[in-house]
N, C-alpha and C. Protein backbone atom coordinates (compact mmCIF):
# COMPACT_ATOMS: atom_id res chain seq x y z
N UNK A 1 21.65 -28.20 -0.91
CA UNK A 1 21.24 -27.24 0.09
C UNK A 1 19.91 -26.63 -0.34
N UNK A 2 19.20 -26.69 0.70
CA UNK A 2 17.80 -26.14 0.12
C UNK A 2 17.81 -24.70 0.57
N UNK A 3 16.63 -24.11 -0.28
CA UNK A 3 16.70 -22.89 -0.52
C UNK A 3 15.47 -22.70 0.92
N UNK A 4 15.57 -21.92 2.08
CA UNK A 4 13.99 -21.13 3.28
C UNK A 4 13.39 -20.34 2.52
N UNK A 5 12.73 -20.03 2.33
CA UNK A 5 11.90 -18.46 1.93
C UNK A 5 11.58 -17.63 3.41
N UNK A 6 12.26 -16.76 3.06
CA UNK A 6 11.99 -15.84 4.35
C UNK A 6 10.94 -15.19 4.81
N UNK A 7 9.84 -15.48 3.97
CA UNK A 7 8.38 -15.43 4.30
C UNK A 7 7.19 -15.74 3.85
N UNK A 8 7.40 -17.42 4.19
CA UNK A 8 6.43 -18.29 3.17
C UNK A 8 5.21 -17.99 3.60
N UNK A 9 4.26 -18.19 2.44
CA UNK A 9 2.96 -17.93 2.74
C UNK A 9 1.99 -18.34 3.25
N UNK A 10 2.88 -19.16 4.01
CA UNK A 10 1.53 -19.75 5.61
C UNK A 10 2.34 -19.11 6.45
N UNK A 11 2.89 -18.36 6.57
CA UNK A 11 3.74 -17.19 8.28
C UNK A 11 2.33 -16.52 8.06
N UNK A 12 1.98 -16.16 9.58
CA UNK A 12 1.37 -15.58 10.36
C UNK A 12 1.35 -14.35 9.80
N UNK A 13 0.34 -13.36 9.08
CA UNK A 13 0.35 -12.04 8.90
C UNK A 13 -0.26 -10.79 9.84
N UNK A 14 0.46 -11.42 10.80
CA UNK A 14 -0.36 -10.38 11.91
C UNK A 14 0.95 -9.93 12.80
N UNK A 15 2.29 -10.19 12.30
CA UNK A 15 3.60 -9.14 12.80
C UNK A 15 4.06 -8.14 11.94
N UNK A 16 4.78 -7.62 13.45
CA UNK A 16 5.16 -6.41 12.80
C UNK A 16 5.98 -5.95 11.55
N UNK A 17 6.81 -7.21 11.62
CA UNK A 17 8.12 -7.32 10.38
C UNK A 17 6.78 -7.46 8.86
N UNK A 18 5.84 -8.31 8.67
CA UNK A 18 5.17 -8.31 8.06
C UNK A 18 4.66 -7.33 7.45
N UNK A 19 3.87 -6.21 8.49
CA UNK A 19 3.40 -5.00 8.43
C UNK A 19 3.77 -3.97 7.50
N UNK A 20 5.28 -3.91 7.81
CA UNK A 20 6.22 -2.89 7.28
C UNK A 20 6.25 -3.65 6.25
N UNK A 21 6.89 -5.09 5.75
CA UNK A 21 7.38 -5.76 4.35
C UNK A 21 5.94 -5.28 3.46
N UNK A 22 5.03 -5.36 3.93
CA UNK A 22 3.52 -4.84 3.26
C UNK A 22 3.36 -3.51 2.24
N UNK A 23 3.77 -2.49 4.11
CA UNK A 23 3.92 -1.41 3.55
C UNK A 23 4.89 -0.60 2.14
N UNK A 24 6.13 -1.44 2.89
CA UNK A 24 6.92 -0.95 1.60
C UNK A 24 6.93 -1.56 -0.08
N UNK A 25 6.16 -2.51 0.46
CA UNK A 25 5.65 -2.86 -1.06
C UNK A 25 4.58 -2.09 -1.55
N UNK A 26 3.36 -1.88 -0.71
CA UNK A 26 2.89 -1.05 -1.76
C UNK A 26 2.95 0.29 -1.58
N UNK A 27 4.22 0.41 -1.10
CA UNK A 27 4.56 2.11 -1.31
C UNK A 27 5.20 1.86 -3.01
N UNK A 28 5.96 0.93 -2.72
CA UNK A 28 6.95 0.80 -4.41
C UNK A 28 5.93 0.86 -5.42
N UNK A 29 4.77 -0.33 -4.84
CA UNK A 29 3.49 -0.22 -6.42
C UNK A 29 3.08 1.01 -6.42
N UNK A 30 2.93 1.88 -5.24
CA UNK A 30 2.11 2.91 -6.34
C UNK A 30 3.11 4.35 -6.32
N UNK A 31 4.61 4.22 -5.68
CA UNK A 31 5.23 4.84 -6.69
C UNK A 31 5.76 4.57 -8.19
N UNK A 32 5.69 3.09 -8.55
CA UNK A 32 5.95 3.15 -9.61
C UNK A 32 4.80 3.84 -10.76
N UNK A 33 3.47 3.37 -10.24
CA UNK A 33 2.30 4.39 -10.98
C UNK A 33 2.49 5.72 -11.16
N UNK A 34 2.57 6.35 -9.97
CA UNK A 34 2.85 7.74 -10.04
C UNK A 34 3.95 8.00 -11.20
N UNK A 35 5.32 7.25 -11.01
CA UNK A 35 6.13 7.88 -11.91
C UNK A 35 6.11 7.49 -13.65
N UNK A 36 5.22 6.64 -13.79
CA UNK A 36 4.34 6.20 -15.21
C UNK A 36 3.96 7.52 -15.39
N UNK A 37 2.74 7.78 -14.49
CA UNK A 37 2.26 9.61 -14.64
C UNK A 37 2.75 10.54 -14.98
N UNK A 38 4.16 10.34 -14.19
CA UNK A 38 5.19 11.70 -14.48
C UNK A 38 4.99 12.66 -12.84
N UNK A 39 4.07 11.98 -12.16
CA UNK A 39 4.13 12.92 -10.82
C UNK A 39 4.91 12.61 -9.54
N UNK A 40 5.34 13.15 -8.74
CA UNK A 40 6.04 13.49 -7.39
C UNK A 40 4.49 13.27 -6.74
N UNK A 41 4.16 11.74 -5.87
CA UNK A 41 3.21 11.74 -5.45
C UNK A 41 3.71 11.09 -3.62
N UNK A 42 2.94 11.94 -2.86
CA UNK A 42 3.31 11.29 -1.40
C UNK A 42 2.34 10.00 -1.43
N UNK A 43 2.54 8.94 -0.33
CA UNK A 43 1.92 8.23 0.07
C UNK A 43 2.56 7.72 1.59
N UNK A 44 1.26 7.95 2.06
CA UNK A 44 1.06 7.69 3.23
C UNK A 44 0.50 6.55 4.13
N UNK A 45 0.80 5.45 4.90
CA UNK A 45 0.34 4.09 4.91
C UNK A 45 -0.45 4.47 6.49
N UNK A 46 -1.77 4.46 6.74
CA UNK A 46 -2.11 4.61 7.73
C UNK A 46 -1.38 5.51 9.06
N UNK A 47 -1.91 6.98 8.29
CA UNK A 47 -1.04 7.81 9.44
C UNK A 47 -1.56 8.35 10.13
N UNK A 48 -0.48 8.45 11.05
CA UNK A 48 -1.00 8.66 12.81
C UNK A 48 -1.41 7.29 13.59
N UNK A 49 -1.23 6.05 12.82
CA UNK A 49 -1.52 5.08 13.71
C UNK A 49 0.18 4.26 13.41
N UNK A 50 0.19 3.78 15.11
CA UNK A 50 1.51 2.83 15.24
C UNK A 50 1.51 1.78 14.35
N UNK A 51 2.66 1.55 13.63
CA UNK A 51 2.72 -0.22 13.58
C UNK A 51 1.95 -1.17 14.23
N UNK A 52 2.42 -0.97 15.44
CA UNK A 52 2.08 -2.07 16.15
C UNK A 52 0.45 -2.61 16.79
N UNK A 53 -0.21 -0.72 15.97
CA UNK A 53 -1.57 -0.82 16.51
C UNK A 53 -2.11 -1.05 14.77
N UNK A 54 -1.67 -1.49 13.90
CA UNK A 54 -1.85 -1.78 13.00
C UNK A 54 -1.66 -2.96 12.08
N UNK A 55 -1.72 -3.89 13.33
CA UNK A 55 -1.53 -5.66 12.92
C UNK A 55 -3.19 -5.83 12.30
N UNK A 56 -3.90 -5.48 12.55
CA UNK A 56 -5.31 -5.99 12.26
C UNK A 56 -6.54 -4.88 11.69
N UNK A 57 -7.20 -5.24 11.43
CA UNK A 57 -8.54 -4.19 11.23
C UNK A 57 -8.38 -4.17 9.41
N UNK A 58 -8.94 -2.88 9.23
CA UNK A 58 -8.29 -2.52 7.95
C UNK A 58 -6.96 -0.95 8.05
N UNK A 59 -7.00 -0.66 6.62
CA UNK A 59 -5.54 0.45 6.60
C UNK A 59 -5.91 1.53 5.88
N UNK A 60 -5.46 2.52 5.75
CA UNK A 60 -6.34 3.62 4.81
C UNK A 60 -4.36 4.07 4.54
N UNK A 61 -4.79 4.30 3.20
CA UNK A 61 -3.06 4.37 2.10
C UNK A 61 -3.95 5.90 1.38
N UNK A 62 -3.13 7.16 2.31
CA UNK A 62 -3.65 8.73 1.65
C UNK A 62 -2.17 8.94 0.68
N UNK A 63 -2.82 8.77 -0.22
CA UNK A 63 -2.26 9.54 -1.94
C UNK A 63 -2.21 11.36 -1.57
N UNK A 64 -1.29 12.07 -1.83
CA UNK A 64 -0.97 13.22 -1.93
C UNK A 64 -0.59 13.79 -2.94
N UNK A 65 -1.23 14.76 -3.94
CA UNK A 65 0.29 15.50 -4.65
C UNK A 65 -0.48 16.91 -4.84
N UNK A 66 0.11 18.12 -4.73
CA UNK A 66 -0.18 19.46 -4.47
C UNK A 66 -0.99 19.30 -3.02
N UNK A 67 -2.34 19.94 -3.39
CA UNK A 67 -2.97 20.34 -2.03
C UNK A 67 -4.22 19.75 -2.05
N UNK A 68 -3.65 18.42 -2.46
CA UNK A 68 -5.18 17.57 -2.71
C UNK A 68 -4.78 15.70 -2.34
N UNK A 69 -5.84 15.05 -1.56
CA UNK A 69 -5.35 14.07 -1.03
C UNK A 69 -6.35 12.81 -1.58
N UNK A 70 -6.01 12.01 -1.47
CA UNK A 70 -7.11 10.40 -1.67
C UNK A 70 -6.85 9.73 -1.19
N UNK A 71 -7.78 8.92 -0.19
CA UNK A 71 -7.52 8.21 0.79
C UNK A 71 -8.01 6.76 0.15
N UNK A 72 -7.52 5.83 0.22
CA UNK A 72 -7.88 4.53 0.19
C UNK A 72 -8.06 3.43 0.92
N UNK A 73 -9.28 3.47 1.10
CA UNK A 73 -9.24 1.84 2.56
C UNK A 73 -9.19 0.51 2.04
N UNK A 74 -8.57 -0.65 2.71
CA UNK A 74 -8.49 -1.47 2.59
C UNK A 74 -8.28 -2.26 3.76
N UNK A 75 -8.99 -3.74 3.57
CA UNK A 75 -8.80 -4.75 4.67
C UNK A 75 -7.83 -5.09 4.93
N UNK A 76 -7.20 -5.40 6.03
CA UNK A 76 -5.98 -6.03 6.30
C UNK A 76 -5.61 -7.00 5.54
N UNK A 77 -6.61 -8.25 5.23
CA UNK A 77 -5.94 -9.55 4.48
C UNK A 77 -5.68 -8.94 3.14
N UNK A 78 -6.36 -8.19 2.63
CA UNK A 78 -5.99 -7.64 1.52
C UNK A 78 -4.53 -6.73 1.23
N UNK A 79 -4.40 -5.96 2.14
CA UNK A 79 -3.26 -5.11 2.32
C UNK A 79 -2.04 -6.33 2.38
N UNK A 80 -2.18 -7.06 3.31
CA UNK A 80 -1.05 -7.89 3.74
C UNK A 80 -0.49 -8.72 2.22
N UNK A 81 -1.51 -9.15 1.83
CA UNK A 81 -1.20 -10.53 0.43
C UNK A 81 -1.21 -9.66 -1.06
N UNK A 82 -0.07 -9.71 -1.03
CA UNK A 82 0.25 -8.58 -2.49
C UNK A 82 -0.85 -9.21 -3.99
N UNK A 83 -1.23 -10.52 -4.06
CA UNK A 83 -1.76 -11.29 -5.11
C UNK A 83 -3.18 -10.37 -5.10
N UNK A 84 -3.87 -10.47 -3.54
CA UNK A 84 -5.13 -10.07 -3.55
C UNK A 84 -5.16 -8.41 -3.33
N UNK A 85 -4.18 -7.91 -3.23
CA UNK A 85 -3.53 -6.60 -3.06
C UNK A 85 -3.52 -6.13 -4.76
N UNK A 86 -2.63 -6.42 -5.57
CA UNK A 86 -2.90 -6.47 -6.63
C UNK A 86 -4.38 -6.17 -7.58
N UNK A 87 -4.89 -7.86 -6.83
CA UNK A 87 -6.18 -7.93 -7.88
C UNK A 87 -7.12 -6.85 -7.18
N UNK A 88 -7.53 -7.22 -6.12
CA UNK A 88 -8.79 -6.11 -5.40
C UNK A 88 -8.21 -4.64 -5.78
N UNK A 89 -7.26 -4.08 -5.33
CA UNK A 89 -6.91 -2.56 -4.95
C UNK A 89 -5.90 -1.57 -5.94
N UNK A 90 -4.62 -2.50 -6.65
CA UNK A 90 -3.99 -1.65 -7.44
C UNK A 90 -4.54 -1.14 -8.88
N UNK A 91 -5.22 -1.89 -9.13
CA UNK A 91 -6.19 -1.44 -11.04
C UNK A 91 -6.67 -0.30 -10.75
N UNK A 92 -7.26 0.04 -8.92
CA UNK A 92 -8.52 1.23 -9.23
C UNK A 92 -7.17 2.78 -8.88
N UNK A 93 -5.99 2.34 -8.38
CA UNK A 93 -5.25 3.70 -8.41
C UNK A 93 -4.52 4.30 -9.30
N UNK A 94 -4.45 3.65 -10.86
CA UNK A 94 -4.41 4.80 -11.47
C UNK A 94 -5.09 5.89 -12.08
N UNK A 95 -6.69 5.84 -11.56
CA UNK A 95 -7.39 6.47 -11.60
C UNK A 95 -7.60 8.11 -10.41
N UNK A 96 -6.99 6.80 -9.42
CA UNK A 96 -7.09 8.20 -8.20
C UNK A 96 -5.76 9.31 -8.64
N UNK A 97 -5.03 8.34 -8.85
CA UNK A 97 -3.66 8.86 -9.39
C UNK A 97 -3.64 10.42 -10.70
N UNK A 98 -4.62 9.91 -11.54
CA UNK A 98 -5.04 10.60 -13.08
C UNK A 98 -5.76 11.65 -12.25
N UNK A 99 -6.79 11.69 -11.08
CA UNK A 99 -7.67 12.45 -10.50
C UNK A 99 -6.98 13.43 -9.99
N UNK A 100 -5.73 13.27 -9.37
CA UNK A 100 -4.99 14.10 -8.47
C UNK A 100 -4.33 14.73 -8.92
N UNK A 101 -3.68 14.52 -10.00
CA UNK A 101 -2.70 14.93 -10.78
C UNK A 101 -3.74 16.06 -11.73
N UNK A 102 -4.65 15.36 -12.24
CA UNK A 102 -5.22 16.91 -13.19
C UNK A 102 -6.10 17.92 -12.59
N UNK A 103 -5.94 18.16 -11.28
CA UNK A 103 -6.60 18.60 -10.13
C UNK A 103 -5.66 19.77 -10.25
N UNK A 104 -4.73 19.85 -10.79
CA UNK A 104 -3.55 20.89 -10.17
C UNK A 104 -3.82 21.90 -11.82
């Protein structure tokens, strides 16, 4: 019996199920940073815009903790593909992360 992958990496990254599987991944990467830190950090995946108006373009991911915010943009293909997600975008947030946190 062979094994499907439930979302091989030639599927279409421009649905909605996608979107969200995206999001909640890199909500997990950069709560796990935060809690390396030791901080209670919000993150926010492009807010105020729908899902569904958020298949394309790029995404802006606002970092929160006290009364101070960092916004991060990123391209869609980037956001979507955790490899290039990874390499391009997660190295530079534990910096924003270190920024926010000794802000308080």
């Amino acid at each position: 019996m062979s094994r499907v992958d439930p979302m091989p990496s030639k599927a279409p990254k421009n649905n909605t199920y996608a979107y969200l599987a995206s999001c909640a991944r890199v909500e997990r990467q950069i709560a796990r940073l935060a809690q390396a830190r030791g901080i209670a950090l919000t993150v926010e995946i492009d807010p105020g815009r729908a899902s569904y108006a958020a298949l394309s373009g790029s995404h802006q991911i606002e970092l929160a903790y006290a009364h101070r915010k960092w916004i991060v943009a990123v391209d869609h293909d980037t956001f979507m593909d955790d490899e290039f997600f990874k390499t391009l975008v997660l190295h530079h947030l534990p910096a924003a992360i270190h920024d926010l946190a000794s802000a308080t």
